[in-house]
Structures are given as C-alpha cells and as structure tokens.
Protein backbone atom coordinates (compact mmCIF):
# COMPACT_ATOMS: atom_id res chain seq x y z
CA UNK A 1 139.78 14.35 169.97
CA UNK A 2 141.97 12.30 168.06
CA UNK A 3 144.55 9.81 169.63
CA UNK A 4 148.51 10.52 169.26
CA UNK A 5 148.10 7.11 167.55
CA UNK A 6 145.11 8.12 165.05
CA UNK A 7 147.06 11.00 164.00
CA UNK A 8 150.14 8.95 163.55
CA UNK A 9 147.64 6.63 161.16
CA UNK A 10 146.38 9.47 159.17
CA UNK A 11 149.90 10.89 158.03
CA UNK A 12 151.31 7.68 156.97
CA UNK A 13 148.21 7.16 155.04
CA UNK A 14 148.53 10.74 153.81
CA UNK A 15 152.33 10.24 152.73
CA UNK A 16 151.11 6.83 151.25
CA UNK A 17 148.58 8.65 149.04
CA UNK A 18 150.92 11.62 148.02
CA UNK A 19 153.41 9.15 147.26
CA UNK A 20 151.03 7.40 144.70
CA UNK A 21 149.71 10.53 143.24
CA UNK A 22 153.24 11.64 142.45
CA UNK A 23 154.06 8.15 141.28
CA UNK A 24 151.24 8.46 138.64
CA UNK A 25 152.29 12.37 137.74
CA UNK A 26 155.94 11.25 136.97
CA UNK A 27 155.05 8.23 134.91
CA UNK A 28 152.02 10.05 133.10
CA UNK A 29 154.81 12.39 132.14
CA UNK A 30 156.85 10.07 131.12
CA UNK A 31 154.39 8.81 128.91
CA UNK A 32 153.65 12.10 127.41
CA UNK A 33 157.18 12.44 126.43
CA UNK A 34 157.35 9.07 124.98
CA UNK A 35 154.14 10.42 123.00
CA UNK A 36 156.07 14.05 121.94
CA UNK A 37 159.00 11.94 120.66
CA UNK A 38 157.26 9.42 118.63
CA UNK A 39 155.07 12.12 117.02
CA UNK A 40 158.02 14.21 116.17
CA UNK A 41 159.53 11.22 114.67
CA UNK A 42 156.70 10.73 112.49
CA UNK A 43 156.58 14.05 111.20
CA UNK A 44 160.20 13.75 110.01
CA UNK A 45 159.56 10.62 108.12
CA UNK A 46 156.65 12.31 107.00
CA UNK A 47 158.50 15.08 105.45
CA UNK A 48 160.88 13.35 104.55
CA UNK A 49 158.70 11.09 102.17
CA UNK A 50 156.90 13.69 100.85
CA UNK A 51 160.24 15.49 100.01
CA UNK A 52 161.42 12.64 98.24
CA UNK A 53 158.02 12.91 96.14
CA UNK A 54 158.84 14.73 92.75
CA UNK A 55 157.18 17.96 92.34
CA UNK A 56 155.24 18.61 89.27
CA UNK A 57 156.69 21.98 87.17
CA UNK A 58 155.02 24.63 87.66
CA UNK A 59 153.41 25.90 84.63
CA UNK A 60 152.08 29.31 83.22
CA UNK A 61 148.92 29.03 81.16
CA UNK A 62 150.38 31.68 79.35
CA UNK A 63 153.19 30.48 78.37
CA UNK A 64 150.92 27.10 77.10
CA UNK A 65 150.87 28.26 73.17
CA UNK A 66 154.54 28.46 73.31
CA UNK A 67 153.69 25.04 71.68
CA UNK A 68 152.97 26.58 68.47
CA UNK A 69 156.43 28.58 68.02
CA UNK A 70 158.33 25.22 67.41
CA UNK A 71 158.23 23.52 64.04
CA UNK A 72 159.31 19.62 63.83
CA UNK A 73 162.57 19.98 62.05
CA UNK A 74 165.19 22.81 62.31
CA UNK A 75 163.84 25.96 60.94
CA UNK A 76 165.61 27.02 57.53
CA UNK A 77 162.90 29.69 57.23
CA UNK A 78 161.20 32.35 59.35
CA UNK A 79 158.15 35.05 59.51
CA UNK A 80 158.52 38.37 59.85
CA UNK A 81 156.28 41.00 60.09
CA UNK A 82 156.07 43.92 57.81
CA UNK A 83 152.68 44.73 58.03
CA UNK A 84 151.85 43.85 61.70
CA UNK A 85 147.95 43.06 62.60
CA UNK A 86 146.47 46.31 65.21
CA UNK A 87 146.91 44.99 69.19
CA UNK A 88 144.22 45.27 70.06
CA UNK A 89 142.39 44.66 67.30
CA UNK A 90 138.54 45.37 66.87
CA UNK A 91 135.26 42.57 66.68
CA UNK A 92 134.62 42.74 62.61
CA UNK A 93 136.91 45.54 61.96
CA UNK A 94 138.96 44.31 59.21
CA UNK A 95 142.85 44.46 59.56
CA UNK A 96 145.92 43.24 57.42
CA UNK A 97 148.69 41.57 58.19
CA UNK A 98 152.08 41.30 55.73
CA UNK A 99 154.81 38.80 56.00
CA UNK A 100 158.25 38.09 54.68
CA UNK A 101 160.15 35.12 54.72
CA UNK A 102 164.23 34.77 55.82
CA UNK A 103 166.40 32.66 55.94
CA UNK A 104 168.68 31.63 59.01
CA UNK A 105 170.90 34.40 58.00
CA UNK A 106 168.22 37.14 58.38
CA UNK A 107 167.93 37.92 54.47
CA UNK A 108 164.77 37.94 52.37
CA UNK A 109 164.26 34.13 51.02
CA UNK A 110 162.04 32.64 48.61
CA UNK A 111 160.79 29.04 49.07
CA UNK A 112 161.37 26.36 46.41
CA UNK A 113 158.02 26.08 46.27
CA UNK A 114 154.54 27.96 46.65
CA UNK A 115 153.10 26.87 50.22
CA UNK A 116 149.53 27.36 51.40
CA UNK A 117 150.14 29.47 54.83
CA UNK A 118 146.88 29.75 57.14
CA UNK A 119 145.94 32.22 60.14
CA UNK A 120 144.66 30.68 63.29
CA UNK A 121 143.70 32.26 66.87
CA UNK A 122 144.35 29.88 69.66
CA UNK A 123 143.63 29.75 73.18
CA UNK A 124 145.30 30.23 76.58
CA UNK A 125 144.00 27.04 77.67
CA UNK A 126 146.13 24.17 79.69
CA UNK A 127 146.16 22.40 76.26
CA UNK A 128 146.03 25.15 73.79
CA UNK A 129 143.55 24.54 70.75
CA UNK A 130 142.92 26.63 67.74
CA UNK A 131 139.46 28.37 68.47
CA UNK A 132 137.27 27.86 64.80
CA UNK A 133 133.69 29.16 66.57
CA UNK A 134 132.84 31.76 68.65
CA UNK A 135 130.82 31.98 71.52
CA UNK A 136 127.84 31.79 69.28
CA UNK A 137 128.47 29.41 67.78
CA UNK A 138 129.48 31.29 64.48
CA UNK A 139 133.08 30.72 63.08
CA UNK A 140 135.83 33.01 64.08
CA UNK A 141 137.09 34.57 62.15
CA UNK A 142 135.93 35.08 58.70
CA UNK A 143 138.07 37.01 55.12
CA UNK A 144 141.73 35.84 54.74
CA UNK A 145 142.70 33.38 56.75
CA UNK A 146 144.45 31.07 54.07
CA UNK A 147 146.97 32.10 51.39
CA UNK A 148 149.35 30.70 49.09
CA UNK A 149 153.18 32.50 49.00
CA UNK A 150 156.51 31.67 48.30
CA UNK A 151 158.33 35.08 49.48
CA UNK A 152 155.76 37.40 50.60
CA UNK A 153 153.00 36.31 53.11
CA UNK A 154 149.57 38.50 53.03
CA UNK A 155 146.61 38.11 54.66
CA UNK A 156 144.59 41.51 53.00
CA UNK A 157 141.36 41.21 55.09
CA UNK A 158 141.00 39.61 58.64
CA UNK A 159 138.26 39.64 60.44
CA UNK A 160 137.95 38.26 64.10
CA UNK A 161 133.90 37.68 65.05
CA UNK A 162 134.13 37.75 68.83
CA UNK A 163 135.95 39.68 71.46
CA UNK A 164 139.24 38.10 73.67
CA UNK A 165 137.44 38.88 76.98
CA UNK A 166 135.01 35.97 76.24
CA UNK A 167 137.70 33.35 76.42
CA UNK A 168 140.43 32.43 78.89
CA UNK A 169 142.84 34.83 80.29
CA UNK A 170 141.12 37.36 77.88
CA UNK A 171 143.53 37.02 74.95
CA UNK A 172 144.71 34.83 72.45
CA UNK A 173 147.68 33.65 70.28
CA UNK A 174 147.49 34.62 67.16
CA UNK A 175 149.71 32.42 64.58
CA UNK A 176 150.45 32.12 60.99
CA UNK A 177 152.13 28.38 59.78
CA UNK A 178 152.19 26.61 56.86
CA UNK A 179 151.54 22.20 56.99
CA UNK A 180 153.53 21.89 53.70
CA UNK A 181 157.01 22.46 54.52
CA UNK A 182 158.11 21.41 58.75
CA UNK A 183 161.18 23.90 58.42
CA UNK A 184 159.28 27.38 58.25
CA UNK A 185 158.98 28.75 62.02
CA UNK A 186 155.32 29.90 62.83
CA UNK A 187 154.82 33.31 63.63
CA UNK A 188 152.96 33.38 67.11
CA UNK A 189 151.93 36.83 68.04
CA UNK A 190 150.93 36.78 71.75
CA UNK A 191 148.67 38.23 74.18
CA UNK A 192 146.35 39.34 70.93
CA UNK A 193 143.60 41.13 71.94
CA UNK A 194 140.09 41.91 70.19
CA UNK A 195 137.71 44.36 71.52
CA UNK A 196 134.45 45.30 70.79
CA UNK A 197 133.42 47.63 68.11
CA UNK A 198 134.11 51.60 68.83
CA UNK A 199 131.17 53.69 67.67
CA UNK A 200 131.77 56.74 66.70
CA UNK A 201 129.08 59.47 68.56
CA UNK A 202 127.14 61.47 65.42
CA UNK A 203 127.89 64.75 64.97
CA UNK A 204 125.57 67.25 66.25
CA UNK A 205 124.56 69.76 63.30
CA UNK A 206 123.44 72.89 64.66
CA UNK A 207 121.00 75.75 62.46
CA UNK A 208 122.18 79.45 62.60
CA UNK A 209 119.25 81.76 63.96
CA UNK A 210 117.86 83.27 61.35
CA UNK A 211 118.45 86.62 61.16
C-alpha cells in the first residue's frame, strides 16, 4: 500500500505532466495556425501574380485562314460568285467556278487592266499555308488554277487530287486572289470539302426467258 504521502507525490507529478502535455497541444496549435495563415497568404499573392499575367487570346484554328480575306490596301474591288464550285466537291471530278468583279458600290466593274487571278486550297493549320502537294506527294490540284480577267473571273476545269479528310480539321479554304493589283478582295470560300470519288453500281441487265 501506498503512503498518504506517495499518493500526494504521484498527483502533483500527474498534474505536472498534464500540464506540459497541454502546454505543447496549445502551442503546436498555435503553430499550425501560424502555418494555415502564411499558406493562405501565399496563395493570394500567388493568384494574384498570375492574374496580373496577360492571357494569350484564345484562338480558333478555324478561323486561322481568315488571313487570306484581307488585301493590303482598301479594297476598291470584290469577287463574287456566279458560278459557285460544288461543297463538297469530289477527288478528280472536275468542277467550275465563275466570278464577277464589283466595285464598292455593288455594281459589275471592269479593271483598268487584265490581272492574272490564281486558285489556291489552303489549310486549317495554326499558320495557314497554301497546300501545292498532296499526300502523295503529287500536286493538288491540277486544270485551271490560273487565269487572266479584267471583268469576268473563270476557272472552266478544277480538279482537286486528294480528299479534305487527309488534312487538318478535314477541310480547307478555298481562295481565288490576284498579286497584281493589292485592292481586289480575295474570295475565301470556307470549310471546302473534297470527298472521294462516288462510283456508280453497274446496272444489272437481265435476259427474258425464252419462250
């Protein structure tokens, strides 16, 4: 058996040890605290740096070719179609496309002089590029791709030599512009699409029984 005075011992020492454990709790959550505050002040100057941060635009690839609709000067002149090309159009199925030119007004101009005006089929790509070979290797597009005109713009015979699916977004812009004059708008036709070839089935030719 323990001694009144033994027993007395053991409780102070018990109160001692409580006392420190609780000592340790409160300052351990102190520190904790300290840690919750500085990492939320972090964060905010975090975000608030990276808000400060200019954003890059965000850009549709799609919209990338839009490129080719401006001309350097202020258009006098513009395309329109009369005769517009099939969408979608077919891999070596031949296809024309008419023009006339206007003026700012809307009415049917003629330009001072004869200009060479040339088809091209560009891509959907971040930086858009006019597509001159296919993906063998063989050039694009093949018949009338270049004529000269003053008034009327005609391309009699196109012929495309792959399909759209092959190349990004699965569909091209196709445009018609001329180098010589900067103040005739391009005609951009978008979303263009070729397809492959449609076969037609043969015709089944059946006898009569023979009577």
């Amino acid at each position: 058996n323990y001694s009144s005075n033994t027993i007395e011992c053991d409780k102070e020492i018990g109160a001692q040890f409580m006392c420190t454990v609780y000592a340790l709790l409160c300052r351990n959550h102190q520190n904790v605290v300290s840690l919750v505050r500085t990492n939320t002040l972090i964060n905010e100057k975090l975000n608030g740096i990276l808000e400060s941060i200019p954003k890059a635009p965000k850009q549709n690839s799609l919209d990338a070719p839009q490129n080719f609709k401006q001309c350097t000067n202020t258009p006098l002149y513009f395309l329109k179609p009369l005769v517009s090309p099939p969408n979608p159009a077919y891999k070596e199925r031949p296809f024309v496309i008419e023009l006339e030119i206007l003026d700012k007004k809307g009415f049917s101009a003629c330009l001072p002089e004869t200009c060479v005006f040339k088809l091209s089929l560009v891509s959907y790509d971040k930086s858009p590029k006019i597509l001159t070979t296919n993906t063998y290797g063989d050039t694009m597009t093949r018949g009338t791709t270049e004529t000269r005109a003053a008034k009327l713009v005609q391309f009699r015979k196109v012929i495309v030599k792959d399909v759209s699916s092959h190349f990004r977004k699965g569909c091209f812009c196709l445009v018609i512009s001329t180098e010589d004059r900067k103040d005739v708008q391009p005609f951009v036709l978008e979303k263009f699409l070729v397809k492959a070839r449609k076969f037609k089935a043969p015709e089944k030719k059946f006898k009569e029984d023979d009577k």
